[in-house]
PDB file of N, CA and C in Angstrom:
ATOM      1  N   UNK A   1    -122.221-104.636  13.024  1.00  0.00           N
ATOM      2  CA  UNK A   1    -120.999-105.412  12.965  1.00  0.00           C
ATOM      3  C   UNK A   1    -120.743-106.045  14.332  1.00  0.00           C
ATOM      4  N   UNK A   2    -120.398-107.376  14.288  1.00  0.00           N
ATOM      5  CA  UNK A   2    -119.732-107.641  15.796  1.00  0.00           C
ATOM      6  C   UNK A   2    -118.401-107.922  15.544  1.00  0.00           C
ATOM      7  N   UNK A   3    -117.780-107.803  16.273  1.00  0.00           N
ATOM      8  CA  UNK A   3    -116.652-107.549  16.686  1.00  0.00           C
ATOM      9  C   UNK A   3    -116.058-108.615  17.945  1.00  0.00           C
ATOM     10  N   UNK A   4    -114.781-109.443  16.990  1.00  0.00           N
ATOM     11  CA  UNK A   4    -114.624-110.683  18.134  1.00  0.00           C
ATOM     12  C   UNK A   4    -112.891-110.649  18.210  1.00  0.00           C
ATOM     13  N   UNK A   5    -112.439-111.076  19.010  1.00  0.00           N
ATOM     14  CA  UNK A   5    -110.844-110.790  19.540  1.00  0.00           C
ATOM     15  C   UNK A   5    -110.102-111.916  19.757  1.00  0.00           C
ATOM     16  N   UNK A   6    -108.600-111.905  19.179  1.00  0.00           N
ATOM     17  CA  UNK A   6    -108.088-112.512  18.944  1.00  0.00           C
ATOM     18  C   UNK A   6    -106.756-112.351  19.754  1.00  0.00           C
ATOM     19  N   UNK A   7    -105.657-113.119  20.966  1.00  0.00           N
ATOM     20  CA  UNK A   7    -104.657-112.973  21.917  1.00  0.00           C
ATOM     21  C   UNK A   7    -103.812-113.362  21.119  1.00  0.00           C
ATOM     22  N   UNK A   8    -102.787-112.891  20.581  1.00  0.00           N
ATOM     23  CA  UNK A   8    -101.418-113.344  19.926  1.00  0.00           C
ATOM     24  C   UNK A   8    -100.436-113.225  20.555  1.00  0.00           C
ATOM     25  N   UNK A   9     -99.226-113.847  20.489  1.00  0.00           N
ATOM     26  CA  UNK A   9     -98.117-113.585  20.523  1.00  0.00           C
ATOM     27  C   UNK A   9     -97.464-112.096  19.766  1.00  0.00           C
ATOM     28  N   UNK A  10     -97.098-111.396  20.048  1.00  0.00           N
ATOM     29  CA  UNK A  10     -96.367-110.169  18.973  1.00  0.00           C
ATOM     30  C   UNK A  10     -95.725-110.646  17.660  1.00  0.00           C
ATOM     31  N   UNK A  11     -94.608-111.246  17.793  1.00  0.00           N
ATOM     32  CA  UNK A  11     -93.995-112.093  16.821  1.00  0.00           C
ATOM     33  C   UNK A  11     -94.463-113.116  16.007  1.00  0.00           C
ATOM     34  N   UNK A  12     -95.224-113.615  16.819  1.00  0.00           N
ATOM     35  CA  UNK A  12     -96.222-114.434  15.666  1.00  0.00           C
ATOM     36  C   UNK A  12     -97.269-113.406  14.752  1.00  0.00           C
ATOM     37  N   UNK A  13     -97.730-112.532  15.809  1.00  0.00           N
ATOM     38  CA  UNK A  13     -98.829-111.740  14.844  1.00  0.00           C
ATOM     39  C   UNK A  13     -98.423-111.133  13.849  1.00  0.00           C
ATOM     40  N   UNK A  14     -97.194-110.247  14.023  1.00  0.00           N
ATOM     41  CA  UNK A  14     -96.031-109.712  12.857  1.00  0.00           C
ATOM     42  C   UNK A  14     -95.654-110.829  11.616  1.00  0.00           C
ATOM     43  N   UNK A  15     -95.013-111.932  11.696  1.00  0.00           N
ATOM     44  CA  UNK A  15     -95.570-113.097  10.932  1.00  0.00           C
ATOM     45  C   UNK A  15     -96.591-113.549  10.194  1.00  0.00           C
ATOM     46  N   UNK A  16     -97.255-113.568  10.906  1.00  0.00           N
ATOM     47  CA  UNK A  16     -99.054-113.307  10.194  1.00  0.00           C
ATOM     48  C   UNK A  16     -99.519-111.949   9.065  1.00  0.00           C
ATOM     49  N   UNK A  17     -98.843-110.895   9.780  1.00  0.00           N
ATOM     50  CA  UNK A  17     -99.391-109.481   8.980  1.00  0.00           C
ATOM     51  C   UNK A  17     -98.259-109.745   7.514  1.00  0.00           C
ATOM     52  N   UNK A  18     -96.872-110.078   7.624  1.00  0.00           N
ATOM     53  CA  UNK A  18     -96.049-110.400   6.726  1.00  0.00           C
ATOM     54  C   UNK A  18     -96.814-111.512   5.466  1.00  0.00           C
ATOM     55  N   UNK A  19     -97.879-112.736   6.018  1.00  0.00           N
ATOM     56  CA  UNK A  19     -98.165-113.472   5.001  1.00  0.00           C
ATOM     57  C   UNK A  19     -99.196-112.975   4.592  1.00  0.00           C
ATOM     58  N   UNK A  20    -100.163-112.070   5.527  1.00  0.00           N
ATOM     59  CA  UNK A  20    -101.752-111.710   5.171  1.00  0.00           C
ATOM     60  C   UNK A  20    -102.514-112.788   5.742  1.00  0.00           C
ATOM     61  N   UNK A  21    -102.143-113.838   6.717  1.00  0.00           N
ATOM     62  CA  UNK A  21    -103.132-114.434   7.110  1.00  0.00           C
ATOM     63  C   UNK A  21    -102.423-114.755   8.493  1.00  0.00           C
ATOM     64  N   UNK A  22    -103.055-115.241   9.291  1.00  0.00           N
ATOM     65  CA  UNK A  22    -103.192-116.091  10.854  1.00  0.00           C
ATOM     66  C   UNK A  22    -103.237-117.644  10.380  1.00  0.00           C
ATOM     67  N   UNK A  23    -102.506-118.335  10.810  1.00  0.00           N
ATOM     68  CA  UNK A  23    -103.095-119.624  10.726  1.00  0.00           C
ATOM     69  C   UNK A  23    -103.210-120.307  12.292  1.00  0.00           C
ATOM     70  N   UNK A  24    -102.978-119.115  13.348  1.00  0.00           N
ATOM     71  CA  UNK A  24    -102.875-119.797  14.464  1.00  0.00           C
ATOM     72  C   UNK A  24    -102.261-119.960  15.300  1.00  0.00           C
ATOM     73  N   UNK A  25    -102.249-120.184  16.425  1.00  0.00           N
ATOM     74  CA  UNK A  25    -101.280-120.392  17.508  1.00  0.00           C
ATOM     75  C   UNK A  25    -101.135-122.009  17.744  1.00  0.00           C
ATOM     76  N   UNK A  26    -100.515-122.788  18.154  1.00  0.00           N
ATOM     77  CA  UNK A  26    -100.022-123.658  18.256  1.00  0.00           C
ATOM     78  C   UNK A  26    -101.639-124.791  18.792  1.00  0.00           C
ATOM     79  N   UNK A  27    -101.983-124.072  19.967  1.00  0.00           N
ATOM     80  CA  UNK A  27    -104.036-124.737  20.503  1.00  0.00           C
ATOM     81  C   UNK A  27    -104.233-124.649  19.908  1.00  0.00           C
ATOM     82  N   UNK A  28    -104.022-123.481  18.565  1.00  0.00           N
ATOM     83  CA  UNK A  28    -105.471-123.028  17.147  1.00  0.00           C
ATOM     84  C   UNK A  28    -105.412-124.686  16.439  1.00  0.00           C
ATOM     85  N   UNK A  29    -104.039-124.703  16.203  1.00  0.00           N
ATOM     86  CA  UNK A  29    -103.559-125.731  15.107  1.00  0.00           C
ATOM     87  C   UNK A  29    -104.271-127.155  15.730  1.00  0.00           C
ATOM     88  N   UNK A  30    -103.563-127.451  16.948  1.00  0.00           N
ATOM     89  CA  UNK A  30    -104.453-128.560  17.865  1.00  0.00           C
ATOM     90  C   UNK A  30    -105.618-128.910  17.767  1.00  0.00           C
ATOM     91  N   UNK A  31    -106.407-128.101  18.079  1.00  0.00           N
ATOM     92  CA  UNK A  31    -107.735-127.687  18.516  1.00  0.00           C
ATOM     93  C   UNK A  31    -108.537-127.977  16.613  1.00  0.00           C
ATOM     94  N   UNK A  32    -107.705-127.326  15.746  1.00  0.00           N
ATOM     95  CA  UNK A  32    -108.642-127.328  14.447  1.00  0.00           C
ATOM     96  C   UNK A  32    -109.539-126.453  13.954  1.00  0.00           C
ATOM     97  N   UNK A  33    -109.282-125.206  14.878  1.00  0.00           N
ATOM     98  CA  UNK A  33    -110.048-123.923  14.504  1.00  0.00           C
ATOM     99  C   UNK A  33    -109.047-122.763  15.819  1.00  0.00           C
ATOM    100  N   UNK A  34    -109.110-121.351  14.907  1.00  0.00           N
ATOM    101  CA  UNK A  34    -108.772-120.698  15.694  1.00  0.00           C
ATOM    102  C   UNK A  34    -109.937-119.603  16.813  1.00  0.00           C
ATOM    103  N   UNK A  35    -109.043-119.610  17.838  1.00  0.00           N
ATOM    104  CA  UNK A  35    -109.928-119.088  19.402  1.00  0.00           C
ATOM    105  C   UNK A  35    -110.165-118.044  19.287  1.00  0.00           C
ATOM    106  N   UNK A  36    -111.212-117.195  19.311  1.00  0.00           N
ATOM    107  CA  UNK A  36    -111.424-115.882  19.703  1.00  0.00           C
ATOM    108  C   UNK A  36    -112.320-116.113  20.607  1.00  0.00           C
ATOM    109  N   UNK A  37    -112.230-114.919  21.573  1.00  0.00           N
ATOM    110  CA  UNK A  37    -113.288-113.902  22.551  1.00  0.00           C
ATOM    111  C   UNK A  37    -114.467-113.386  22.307  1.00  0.00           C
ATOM    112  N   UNK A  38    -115.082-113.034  22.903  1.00  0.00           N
ATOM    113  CA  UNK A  38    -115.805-112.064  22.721  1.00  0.00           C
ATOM    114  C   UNK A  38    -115.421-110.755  23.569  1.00  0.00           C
ATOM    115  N   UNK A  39    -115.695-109.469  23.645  1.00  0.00           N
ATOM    116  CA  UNK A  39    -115.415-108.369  24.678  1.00  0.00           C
ATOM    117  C   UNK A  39    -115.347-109.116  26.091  1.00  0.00           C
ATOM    118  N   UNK A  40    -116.738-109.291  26.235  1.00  0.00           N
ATOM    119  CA  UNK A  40    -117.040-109.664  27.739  1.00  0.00           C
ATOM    120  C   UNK A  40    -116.839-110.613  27.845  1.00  0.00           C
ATOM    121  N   UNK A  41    -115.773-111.911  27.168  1.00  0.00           N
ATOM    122  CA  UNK A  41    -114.854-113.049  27.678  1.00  0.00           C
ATOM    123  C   UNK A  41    -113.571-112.570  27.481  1.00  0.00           C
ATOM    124  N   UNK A  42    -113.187-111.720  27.051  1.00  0.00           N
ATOM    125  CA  UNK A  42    -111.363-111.449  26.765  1.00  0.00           C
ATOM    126  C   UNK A  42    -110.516-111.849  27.949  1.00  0.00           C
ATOM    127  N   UNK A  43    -111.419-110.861  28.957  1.00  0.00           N
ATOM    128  CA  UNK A  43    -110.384-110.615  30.400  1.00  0.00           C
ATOM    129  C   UNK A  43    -110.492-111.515  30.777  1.00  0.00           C
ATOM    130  N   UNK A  44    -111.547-112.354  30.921  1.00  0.00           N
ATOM    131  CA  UNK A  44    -111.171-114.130  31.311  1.00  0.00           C
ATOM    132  C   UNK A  44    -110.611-115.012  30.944  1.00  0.00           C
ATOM    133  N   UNK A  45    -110.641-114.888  29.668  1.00  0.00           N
ATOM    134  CA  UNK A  45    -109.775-115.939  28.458  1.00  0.00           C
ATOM    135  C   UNK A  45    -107.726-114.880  29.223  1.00  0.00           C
ATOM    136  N   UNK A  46    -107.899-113.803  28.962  1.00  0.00           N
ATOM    137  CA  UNK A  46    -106.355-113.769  29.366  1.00  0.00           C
ATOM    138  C   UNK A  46    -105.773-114.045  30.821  1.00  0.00           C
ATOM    139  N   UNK A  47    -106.942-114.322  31.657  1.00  0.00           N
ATOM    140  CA  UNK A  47    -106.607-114.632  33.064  1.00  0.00           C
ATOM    141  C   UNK A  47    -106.287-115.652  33.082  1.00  0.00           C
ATOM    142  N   UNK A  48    -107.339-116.984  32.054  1.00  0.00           N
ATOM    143  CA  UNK A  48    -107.172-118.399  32.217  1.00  0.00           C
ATOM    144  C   UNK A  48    -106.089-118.892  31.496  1.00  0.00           C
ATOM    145  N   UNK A  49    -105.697-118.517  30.475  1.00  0.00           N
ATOM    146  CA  UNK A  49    -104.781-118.245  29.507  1.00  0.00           C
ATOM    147  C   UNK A  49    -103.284-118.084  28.529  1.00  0.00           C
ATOM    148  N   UNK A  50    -103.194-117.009  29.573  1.00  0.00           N
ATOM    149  CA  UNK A  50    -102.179-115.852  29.255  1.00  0.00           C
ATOM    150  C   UNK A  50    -101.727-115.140  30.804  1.00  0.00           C
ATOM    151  N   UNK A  51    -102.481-115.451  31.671  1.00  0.00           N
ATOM    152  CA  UNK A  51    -101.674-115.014  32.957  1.00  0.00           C
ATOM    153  C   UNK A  51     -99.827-114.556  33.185  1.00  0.00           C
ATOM    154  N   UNK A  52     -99.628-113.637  33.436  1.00  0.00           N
ATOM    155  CA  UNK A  52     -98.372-112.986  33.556  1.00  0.00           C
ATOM    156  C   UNK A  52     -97.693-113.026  32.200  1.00  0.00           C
ATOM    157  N   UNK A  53     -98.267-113.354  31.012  1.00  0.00           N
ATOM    158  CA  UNK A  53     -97.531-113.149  29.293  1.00  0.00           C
ATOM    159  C   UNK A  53     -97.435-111.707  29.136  1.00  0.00           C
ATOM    160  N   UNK A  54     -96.172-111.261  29.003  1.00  0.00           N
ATOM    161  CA  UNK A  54     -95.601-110.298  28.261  1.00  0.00           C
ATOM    162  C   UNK A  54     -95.991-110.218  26.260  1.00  0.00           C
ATOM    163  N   UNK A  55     -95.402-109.428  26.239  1.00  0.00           N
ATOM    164  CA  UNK A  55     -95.558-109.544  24.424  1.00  0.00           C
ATOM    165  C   UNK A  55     -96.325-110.329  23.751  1.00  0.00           C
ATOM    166  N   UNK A  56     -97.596-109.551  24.046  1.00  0.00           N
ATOM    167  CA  UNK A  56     -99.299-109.637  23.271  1.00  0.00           C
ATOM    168  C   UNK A  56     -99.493-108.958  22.980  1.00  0.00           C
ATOM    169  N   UNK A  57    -100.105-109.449  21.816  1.00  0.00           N
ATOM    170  CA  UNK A  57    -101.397-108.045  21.504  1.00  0.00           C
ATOM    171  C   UNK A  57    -102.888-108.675  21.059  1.00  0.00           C
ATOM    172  N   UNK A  58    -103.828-107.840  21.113  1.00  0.00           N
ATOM    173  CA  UNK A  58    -105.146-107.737  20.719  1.00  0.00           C
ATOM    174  C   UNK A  58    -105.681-107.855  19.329  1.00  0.00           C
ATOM    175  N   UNK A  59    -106.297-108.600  18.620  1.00  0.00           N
ATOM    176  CA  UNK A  59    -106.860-107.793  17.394  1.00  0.00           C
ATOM    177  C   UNK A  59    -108.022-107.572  17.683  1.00  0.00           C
ATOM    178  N   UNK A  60    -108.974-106.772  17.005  1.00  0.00           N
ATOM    179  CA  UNK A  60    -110.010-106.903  17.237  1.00  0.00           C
ATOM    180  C   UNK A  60    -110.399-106.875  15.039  1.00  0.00           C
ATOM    181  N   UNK A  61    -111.654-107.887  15.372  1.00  0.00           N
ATOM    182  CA  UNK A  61    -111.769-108.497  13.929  1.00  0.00           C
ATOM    183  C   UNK A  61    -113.220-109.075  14.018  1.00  0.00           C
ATOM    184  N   UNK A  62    -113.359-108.146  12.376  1.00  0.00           N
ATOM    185  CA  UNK A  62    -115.343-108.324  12.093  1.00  0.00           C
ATOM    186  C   UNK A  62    -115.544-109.403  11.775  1.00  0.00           C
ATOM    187  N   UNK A  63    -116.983-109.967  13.015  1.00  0.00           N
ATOM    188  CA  UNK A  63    -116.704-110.900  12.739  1.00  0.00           C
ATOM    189  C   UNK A  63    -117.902-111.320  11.664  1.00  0.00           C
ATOM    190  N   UNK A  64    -118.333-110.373  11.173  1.00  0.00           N
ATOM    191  CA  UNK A  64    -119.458-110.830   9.575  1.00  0.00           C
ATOM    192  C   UNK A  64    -118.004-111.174   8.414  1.00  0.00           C
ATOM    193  N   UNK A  65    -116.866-110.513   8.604  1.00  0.00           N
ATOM    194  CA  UNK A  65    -116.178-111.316   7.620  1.00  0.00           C
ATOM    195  C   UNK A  65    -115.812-112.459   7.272  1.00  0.00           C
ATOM    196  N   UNK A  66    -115.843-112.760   8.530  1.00  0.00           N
ATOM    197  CA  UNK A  66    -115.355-114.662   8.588  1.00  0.00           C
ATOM    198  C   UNK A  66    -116.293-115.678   7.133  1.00  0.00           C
ATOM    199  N   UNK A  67    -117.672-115.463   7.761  1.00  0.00           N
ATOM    200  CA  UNK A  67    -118.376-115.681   7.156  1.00  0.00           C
ATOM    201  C   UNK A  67    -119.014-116.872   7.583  1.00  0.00           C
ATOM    202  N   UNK A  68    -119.264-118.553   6.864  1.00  0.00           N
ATOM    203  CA  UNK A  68    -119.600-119.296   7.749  1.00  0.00           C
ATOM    204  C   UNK A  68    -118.632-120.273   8.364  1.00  0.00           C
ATOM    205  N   UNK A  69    -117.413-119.888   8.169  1.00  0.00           N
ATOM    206  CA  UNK A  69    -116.690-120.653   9.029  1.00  0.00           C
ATOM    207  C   UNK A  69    -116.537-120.086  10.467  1.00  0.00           C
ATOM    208  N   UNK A  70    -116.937-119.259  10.603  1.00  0.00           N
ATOM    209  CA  UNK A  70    -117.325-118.914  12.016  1.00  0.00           C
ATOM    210  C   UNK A  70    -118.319-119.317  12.352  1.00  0.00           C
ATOM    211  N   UNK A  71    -117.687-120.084  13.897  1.00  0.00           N
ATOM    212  CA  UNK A  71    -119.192-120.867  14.707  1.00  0.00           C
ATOM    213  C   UNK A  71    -119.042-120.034  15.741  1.00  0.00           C
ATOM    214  N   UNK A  72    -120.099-119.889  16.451  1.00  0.00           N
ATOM    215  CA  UNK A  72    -120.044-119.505  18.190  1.00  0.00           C
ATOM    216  C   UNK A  72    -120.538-120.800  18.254  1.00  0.00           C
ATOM    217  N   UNK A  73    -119.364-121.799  19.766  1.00  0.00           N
ATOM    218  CA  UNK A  73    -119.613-123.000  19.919  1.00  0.00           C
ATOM    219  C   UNK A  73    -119.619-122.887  21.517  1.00  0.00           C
ATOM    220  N   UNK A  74    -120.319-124.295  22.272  1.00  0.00           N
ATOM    221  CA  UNK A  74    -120.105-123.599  23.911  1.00  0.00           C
ATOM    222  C   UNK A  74    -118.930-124.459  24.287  1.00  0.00           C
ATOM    223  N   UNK A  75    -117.959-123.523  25.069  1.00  0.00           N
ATOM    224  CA  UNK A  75    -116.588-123.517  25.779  1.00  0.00           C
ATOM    225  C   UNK A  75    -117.264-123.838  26.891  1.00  0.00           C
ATOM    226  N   UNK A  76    -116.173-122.573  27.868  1.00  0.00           N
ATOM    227  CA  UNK A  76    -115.649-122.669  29.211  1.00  0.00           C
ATOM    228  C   UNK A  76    -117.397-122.319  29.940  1.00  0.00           C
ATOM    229  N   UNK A  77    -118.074-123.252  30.792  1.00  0.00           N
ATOM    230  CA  UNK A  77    -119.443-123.135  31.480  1.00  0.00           C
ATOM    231  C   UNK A  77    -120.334-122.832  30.379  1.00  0.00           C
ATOM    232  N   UNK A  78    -119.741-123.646  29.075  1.00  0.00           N
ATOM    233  CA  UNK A  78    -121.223-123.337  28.691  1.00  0.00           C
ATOM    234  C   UNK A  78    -121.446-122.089  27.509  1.00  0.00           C
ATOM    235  N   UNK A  79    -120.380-121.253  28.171  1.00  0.00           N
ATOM    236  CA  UNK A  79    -120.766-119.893  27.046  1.00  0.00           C
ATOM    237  C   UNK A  79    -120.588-120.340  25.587  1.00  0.00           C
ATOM    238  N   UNK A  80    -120.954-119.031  24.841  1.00  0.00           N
ATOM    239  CA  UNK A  80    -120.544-119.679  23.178  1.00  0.00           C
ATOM    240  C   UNK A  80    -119.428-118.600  23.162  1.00  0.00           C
ATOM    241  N   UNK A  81    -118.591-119.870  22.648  1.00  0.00           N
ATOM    242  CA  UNK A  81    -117.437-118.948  22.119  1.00  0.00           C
ATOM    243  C   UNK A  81    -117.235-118.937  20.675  1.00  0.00           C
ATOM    244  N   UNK A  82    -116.407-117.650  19.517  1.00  0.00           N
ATOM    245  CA  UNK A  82    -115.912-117.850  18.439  1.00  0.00           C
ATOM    246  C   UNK A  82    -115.428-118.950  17.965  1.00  0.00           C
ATOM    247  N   UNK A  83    -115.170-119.712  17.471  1.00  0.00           N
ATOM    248  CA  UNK A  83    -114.427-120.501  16.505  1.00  0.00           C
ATOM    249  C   UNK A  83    -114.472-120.474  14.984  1.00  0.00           C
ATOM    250  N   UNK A  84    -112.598-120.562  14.871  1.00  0.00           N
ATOM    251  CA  UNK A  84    -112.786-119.660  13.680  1.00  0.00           C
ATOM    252  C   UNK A  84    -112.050-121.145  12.519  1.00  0.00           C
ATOM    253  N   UNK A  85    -112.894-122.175  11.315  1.00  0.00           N
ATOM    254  CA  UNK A  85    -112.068-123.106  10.767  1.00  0.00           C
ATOM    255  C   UNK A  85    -111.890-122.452   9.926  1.00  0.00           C
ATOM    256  N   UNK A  86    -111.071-122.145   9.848  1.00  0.00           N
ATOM    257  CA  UNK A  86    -110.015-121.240   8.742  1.00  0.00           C
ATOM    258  C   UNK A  86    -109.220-120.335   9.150  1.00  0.00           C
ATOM    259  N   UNK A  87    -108.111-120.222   8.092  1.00  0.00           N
ATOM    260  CA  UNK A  87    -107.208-119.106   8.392  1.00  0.00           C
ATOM    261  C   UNK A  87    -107.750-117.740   8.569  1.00  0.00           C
ATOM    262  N   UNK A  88    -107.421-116.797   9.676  1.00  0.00           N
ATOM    263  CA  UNK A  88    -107.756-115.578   9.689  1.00  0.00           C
ATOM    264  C   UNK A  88    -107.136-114.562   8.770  1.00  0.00           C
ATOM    265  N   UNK A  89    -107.669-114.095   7.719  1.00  0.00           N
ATOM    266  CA  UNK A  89    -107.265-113.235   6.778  1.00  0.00           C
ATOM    267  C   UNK A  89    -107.483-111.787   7.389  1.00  0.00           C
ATOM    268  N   UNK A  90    -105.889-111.011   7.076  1.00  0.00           N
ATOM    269  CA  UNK A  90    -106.205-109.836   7.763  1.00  0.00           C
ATOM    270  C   UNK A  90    -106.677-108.690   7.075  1.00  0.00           C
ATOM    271  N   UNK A  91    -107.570-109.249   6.656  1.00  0.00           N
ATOM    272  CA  UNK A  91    -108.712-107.962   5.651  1.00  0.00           C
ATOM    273  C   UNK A  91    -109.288-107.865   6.675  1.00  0.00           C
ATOM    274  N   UNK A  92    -109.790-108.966   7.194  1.00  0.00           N
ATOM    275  CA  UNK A  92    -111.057-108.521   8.020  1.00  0.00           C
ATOM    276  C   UNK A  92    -110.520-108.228   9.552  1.00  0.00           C
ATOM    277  N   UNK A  93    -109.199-107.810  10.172  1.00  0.00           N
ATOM    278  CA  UNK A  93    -108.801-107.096  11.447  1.00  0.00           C
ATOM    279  C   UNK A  93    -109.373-105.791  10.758  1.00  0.00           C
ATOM    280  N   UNK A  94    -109.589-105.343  12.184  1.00  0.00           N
ATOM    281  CA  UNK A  94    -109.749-103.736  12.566  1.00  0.00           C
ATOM    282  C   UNK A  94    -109.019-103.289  13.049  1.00  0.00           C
ATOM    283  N   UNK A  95    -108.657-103.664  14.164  1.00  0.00           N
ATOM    284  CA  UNK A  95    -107.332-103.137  14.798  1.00  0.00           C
ATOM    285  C   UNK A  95    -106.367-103.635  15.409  1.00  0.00           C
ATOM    286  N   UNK A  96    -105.182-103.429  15.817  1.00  0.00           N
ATOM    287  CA  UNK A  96    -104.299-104.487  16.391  1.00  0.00           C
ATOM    288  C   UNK A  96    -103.610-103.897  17.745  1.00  0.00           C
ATOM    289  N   UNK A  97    -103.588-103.504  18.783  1.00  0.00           N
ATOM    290  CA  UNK A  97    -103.185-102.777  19.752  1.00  0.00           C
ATOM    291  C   UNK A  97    -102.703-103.794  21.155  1.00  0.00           C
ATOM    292  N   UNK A  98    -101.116-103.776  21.634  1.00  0.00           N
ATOM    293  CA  UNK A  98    -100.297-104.566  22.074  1.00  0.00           C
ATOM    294  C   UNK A  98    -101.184-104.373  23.629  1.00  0.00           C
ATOM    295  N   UNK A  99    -101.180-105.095  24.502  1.00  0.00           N
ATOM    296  CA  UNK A  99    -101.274-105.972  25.843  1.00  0.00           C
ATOM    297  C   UNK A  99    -100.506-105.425  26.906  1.00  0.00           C
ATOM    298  N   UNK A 100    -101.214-104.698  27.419  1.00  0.00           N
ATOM    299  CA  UNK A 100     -99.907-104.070  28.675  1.00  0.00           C
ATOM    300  C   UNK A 100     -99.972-105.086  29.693  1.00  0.00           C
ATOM    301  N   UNK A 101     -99.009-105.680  30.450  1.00  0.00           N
ATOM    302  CA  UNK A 101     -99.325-105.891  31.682  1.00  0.00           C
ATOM    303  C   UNK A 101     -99.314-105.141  32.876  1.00  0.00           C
ATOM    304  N   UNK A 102    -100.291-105.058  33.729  1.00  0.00           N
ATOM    305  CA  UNK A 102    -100.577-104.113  35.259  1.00  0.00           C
ATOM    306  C   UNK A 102     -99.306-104.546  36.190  1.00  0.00           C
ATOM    307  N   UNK A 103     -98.746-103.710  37.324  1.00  0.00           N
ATOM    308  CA  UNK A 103     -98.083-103.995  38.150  1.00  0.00           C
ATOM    309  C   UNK A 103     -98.415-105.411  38.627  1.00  0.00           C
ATOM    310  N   UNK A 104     -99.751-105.909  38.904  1.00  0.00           N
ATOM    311  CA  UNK A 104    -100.339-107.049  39.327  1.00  0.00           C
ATOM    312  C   UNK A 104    -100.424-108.036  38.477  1.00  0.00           C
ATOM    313  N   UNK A 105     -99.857-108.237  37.619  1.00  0.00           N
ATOM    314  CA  UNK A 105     -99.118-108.998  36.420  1.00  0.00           C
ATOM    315  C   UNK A 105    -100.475-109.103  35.157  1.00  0.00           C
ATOM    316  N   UNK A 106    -101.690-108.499  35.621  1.00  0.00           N
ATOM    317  CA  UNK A 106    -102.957-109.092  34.597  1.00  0.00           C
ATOM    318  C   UNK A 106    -103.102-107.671  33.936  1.00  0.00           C
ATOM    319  N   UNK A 107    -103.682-108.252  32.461  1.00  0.00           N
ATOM    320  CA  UNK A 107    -103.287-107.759  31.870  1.00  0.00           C
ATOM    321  C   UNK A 107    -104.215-106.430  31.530  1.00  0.00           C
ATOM    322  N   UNK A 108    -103.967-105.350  31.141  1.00  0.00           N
ATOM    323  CA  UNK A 108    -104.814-104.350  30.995  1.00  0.00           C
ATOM    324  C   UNK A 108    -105.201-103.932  29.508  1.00  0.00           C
ATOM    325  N   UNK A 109    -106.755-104.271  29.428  1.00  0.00           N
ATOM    326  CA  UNK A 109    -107.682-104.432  28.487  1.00  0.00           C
ATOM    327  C   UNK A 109    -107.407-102.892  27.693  1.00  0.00           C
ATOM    328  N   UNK A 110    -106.569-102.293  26.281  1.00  0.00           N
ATOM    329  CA  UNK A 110    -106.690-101.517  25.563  1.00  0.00           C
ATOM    330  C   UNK A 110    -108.326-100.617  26.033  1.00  0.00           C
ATOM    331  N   UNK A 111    -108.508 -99.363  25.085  1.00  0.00           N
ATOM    332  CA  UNK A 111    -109.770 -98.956  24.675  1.00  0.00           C
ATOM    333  C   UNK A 111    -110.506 -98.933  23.997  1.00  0.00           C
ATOM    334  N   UNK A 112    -111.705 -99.506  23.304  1.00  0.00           N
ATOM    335  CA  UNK A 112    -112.169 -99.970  22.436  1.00  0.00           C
ATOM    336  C   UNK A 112    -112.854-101.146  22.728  1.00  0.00           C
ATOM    337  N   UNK A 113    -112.125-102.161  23.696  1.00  0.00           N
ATOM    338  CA  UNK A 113    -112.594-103.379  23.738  1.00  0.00           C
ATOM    339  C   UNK A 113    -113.940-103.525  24.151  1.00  0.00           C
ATOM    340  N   UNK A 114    -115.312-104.135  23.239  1.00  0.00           N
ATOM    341  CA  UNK A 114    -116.189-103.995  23.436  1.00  0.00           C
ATOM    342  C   UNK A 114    -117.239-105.205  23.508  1.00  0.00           C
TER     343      UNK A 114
END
């Protein structure tokens, strides 16, 4: 299974769990697909991002469920990132665990994140 991550708002994500789907954050909608991470881009994506945001959270979500509307496309230098054209249905979250921020305002990565 891989496993790809998704930065929400709290209130929006609660919203989302209420309809059973994600349709996005406001860039998702823009943009025309929604953003995920990978593990080893999260902490960069929330540095570049999400810097000093309070009230986040994490999902983490398989990403064989998507199916083929999931692309890995190349972003930021090049890497491939998730892109997701379609709504994220929350069958396929695993887990959902909120965003602390550090005294140093960045944010501290849950356990699990892989």
């Amino acid at each position: 299974m891989t496993t790809i991550y998704k930065i929400c708002p709290e209130a929006l994500w609660q919203l989302a769990e209420a309809e059973g789907v994600l349709h996005g954050l406001p860039i998702d909608r823009t943009d025309g697909y929604i953003h995920f991470s990978t593990g080893s881009q999260l902490a960069e994506t929330l540095r570049l991002h999400f810097a000093g945001v309070g009230g986040l959270i994490v999902a983490a979500v398989d990403a064989e469920k998507l199916g083929w509307r999931l692309r890995f496309e190349p972003s930021r230098g090049g890497d491939l990132f998730p892109h997701l054209y379609d709504v994220l249905s929350m069958s396929a979250v695993l887990w959902v665990k909120p965003l602390a921020l550090g005294k140093d305002g960045r944010h501290i990565l849950p356990d699990g994140v892989s």
